[in-house]
N, C-alpha and C. Protein backbone atom coordinates (compact mmCIF):
# COMPACT_ATOMS: atom_id res chain seq x y z
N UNK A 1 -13.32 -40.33 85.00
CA UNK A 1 -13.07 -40.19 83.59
C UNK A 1 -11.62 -39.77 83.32
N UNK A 2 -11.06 -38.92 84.19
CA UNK A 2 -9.72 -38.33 83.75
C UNK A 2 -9.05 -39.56 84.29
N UNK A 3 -9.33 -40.33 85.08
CA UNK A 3 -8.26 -41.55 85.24
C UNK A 3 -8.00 -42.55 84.28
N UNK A 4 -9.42 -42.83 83.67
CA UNK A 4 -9.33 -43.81 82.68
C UNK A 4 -8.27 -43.07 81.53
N UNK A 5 -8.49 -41.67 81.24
CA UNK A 5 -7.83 -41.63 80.42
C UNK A 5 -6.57 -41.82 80.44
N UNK A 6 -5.84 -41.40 82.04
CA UNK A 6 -4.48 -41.53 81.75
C UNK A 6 -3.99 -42.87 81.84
N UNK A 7 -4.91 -43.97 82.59
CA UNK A 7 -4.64 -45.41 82.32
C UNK A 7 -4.65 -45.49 80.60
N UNK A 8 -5.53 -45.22 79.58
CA UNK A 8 -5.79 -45.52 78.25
C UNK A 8 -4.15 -45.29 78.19
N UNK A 9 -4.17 -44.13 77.93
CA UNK A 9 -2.95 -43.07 77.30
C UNK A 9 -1.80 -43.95 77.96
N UNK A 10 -1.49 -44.38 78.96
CA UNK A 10 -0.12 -44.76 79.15
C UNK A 10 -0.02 -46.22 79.53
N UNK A 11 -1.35 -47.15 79.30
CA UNK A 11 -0.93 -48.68 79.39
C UNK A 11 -0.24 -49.21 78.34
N UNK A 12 0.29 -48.72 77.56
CA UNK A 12 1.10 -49.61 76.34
C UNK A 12 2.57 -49.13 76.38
N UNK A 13 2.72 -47.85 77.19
CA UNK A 13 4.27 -47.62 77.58
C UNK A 13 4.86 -48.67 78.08
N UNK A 14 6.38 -48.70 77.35
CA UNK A 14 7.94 -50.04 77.82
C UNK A 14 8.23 -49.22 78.38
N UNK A 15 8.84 -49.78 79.53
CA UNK A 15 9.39 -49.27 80.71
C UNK A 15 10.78 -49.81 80.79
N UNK A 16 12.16 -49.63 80.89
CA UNK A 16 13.27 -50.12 80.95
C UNK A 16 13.71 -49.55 82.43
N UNK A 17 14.28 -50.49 83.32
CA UNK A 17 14.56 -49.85 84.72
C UNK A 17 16.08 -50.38 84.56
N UNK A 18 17.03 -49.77 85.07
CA UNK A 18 18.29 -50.20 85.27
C UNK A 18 19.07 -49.58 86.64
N UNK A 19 19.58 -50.46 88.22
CA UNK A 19 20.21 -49.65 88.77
C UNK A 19 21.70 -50.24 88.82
N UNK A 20 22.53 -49.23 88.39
CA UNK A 20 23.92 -49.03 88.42
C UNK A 20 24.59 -49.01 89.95
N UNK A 21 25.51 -49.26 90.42
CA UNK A 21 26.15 -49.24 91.50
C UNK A 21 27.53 -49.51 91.36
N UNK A 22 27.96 -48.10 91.94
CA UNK A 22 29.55 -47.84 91.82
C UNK A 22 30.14 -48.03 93.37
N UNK A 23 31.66 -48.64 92.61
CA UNK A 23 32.29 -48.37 94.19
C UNK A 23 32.86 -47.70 94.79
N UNK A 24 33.33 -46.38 93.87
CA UNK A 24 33.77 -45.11 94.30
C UNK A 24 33.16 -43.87 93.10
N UNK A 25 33.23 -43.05 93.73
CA UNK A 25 33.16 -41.68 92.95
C UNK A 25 33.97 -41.37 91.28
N UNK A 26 35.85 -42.19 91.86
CA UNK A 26 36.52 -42.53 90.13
C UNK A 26 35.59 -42.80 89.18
N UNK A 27 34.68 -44.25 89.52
CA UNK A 27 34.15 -45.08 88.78
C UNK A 27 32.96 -44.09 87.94
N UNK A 28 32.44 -43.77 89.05
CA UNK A 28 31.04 -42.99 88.53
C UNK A 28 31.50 -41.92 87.93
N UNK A 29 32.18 -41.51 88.05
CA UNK A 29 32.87 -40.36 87.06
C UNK A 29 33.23 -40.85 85.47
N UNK A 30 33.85 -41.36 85.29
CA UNK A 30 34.25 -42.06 84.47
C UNK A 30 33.04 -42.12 83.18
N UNK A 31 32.32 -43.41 83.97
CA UNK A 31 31.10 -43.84 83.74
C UNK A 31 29.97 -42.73 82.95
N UNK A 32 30.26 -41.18 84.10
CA UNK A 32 29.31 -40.39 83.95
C UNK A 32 29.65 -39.35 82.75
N UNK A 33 30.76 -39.22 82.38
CA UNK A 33 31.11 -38.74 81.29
C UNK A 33 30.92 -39.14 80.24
N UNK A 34 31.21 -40.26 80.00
CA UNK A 34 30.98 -41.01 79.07
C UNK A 34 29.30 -41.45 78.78
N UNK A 35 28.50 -41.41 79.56
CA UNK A 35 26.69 -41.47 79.53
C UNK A 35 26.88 -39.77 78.92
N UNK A 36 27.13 -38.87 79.13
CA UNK A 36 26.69 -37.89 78.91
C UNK A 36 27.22 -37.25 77.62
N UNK A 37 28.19 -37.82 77.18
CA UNK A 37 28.93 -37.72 75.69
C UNK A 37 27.96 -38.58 74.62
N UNK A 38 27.44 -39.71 74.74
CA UNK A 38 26.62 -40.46 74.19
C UNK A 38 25.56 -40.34 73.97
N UNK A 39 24.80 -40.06 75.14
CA UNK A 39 23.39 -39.21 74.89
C UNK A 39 23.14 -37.81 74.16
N UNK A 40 24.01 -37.86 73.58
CA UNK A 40 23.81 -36.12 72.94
C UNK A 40 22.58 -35.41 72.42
N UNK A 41 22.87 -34.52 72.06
CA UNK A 41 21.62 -34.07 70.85
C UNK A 41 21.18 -34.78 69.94
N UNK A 42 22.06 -35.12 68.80
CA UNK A 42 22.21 -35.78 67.50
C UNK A 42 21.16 -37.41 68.13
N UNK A 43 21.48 -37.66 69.26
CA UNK A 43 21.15 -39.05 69.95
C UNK A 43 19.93 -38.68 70.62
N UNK A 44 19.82 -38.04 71.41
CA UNK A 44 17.82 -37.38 71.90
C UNK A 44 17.24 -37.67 70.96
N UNK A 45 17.61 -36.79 69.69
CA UNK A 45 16.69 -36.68 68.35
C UNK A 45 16.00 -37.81 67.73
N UNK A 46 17.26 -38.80 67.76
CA UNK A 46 17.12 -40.05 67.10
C UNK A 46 15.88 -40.87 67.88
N UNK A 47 16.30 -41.45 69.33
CA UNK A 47 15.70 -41.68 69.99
C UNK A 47 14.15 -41.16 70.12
N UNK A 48 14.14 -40.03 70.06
CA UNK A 48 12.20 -39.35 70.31
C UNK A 48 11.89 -39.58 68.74
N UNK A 49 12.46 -39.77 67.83
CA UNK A 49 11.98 -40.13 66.22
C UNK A 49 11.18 -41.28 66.64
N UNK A 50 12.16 -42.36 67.61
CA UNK A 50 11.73 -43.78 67.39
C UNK A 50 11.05 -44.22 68.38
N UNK A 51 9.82 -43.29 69.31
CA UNK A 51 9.25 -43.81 70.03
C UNK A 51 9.92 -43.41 71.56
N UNK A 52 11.04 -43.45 72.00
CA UNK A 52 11.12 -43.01 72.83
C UNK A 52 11.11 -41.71 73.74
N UNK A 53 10.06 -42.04 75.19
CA UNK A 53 9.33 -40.83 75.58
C UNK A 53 10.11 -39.70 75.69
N UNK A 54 11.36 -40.63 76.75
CA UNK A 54 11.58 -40.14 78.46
C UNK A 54 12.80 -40.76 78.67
N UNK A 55 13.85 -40.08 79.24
CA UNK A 55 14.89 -40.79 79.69
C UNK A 55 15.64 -40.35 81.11
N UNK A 56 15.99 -41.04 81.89
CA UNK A 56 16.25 -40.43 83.23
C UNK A 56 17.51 -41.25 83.68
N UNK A 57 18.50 -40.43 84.32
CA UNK A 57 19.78 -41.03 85.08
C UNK A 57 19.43 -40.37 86.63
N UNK A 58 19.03 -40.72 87.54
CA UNK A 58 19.20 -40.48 88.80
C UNK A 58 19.60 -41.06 90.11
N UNK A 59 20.68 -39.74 90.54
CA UNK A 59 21.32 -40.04 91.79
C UNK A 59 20.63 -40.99 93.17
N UNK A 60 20.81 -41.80 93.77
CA UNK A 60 19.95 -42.98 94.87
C UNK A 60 20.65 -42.43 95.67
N UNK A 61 19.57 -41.81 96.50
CA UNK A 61 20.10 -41.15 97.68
C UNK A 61 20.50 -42.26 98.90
N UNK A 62 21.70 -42.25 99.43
CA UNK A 62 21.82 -44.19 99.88
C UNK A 62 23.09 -43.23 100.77
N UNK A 63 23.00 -43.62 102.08
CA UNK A 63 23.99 -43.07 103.39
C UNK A 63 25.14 -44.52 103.57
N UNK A 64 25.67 -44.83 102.13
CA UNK A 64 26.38 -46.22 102.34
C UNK A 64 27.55 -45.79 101.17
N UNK A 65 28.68 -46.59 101.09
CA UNK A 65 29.89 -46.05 100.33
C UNK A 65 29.47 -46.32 98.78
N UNK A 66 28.77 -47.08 98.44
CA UNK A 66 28.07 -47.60 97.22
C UNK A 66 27.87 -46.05 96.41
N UNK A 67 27.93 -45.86 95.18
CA UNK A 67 26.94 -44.38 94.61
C UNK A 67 26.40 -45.32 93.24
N UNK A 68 25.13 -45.02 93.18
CA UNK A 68 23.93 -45.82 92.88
C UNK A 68 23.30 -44.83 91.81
N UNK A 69 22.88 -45.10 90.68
CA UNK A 69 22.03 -44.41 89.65
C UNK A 69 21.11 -45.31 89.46
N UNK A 70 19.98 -44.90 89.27
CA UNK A 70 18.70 -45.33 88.30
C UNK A 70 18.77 -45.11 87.03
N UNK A 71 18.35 -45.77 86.25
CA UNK A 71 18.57 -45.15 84.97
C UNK A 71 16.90 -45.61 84.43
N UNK A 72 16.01 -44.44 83.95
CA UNK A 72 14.65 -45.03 83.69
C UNK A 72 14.60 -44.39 82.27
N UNK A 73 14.26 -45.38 81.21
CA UNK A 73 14.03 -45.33 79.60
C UNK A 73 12.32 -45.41 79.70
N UNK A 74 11.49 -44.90 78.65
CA UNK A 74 10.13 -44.48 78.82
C UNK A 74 9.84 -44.99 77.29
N UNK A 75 9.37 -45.74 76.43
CA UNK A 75 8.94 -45.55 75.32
C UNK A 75 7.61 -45.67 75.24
N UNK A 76 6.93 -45.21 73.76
CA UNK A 76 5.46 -45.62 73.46
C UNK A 76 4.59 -46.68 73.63
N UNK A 77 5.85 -47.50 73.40
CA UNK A 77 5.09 -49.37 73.30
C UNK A 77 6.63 -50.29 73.07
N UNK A 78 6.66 -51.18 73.02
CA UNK A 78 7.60 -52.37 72.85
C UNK A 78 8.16 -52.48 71.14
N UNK A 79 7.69 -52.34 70.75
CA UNK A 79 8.12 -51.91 69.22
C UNK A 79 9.23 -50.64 69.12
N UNK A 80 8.52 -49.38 69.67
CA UNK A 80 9.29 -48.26 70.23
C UNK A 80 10.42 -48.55 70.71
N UNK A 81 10.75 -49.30 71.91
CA UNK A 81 11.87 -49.81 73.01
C UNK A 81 12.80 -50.49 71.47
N UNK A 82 12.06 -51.44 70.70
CA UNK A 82 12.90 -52.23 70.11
C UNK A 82 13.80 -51.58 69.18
N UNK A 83 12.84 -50.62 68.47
CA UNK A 83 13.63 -49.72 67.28
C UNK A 83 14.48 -49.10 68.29
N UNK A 84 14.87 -48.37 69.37
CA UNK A 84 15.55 -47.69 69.96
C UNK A 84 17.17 -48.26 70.20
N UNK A 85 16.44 -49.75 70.15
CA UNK A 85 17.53 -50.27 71.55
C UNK A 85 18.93 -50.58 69.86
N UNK A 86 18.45 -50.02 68.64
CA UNK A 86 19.14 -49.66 67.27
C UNK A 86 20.77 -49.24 67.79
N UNK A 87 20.16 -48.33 68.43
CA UNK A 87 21.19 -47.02 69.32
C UNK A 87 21.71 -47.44 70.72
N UNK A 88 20.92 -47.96 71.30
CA UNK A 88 21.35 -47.91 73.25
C UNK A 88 22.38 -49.10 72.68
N UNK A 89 21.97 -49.90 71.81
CA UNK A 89 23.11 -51.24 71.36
C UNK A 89 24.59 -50.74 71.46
N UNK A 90 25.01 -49.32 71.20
CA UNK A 90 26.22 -49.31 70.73
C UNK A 90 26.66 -48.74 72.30
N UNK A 91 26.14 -48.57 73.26
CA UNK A 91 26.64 -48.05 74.25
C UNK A 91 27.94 -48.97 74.51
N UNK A 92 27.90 -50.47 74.51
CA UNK A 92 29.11 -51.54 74.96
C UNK A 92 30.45 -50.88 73.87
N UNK A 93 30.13 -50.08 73.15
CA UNK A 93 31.04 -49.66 72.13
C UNK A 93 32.25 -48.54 72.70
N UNK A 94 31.63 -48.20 73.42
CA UNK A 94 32.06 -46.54 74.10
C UNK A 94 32.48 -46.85 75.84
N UNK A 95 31.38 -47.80 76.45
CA UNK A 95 31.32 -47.95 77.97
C UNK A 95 32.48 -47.83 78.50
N UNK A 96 33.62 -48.81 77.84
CA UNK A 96 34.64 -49.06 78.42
C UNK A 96 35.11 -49.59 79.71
N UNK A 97 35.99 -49.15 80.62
CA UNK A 97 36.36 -50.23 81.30
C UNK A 97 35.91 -49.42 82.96
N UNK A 98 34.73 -49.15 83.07
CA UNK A 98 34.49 -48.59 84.64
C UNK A 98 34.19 -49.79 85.43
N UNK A 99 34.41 -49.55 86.36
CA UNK A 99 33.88 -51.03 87.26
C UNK A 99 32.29 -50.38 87.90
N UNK A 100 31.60 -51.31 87.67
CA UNK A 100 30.01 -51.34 87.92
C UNK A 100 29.24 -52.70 87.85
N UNK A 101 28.35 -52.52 89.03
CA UNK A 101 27.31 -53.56 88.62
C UNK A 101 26.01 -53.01 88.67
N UNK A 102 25.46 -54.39 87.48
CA UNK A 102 23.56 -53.28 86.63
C UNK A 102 22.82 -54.40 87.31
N UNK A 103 22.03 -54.20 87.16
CA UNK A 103 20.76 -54.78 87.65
C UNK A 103 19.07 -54.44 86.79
N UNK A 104 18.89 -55.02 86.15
CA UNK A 104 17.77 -54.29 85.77
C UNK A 104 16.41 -54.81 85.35
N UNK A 105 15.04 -54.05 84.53
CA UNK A 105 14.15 -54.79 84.55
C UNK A 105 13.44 -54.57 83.42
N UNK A 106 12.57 -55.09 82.12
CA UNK A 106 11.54 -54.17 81.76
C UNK A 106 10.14 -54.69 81.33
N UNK A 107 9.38 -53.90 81.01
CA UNK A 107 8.22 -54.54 80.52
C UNK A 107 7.07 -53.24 80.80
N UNK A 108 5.83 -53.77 80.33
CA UNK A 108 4.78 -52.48 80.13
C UNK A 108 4.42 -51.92 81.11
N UNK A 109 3.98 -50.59 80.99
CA UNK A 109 3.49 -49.81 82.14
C UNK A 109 2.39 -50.02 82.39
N UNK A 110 1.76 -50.09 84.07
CA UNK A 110 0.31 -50.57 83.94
C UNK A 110 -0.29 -49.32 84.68
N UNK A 111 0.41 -48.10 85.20
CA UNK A 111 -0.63 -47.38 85.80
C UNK A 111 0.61 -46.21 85.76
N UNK A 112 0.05 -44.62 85.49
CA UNK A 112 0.97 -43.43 85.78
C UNK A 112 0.55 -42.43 85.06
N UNK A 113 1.70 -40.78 85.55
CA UNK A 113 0.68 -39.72 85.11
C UNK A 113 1.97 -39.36 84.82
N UNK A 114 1.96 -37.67 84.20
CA UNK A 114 2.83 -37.03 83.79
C UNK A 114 2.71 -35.36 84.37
């Protein structure tokens, strides 16, 4: 019973996966200032108004010269993701000129807990 529920409760979550890969530490610096100026308060707020859960930037632990982030976005449903992406839109506004390559994926969640 407690499984079904957390299948109920979280099969309609959008899932946005993105991994970043830098070629030096400059880059990710750069990069990382600028993610963290953008995401602010004023910007959390907005974002959890419109459906979105959860947001995550994490370090890929990787023994290679590469430095690698995940970046995992969580919303309610696909509607949620859409009103959001209002805001994530203006990131190309700010990004500027780091050298990086993305990779990424999204679509609904089919199984998870909290």
């Amino acid at each position: 019973m407690v499984i079904k529920k957390m299948i109920d409760a979280q099969s309609k979550n959008f899932v946005s996966v993105v991994l970043l890969s830098f070629p030096s530490k400059v880059q990710y610096d750069l990069w990382y200032e600028k993610y963290i100026t953008f995401y602010n308060t004023k910007a959390v707020d907005f974002l959890k108004k419109n459906g979105q859960i959860s947001q995550s930037a994490n370090l890929v632990d990787d023994d290679n010269d590469l430095i690698r982030v995940s970046l995992i976005w969580v919303y309610k449903n696909k509607n949620a993701y859409e009103a959001c992406q209002k805001f994530h839109g203006q990131w190309s506004k700010i990004a500027g000129d780091f050298i990086g390559k993305a990779s990424g994926y999204r679509g609904e969640q089919l199984w998870g807990f909290h």
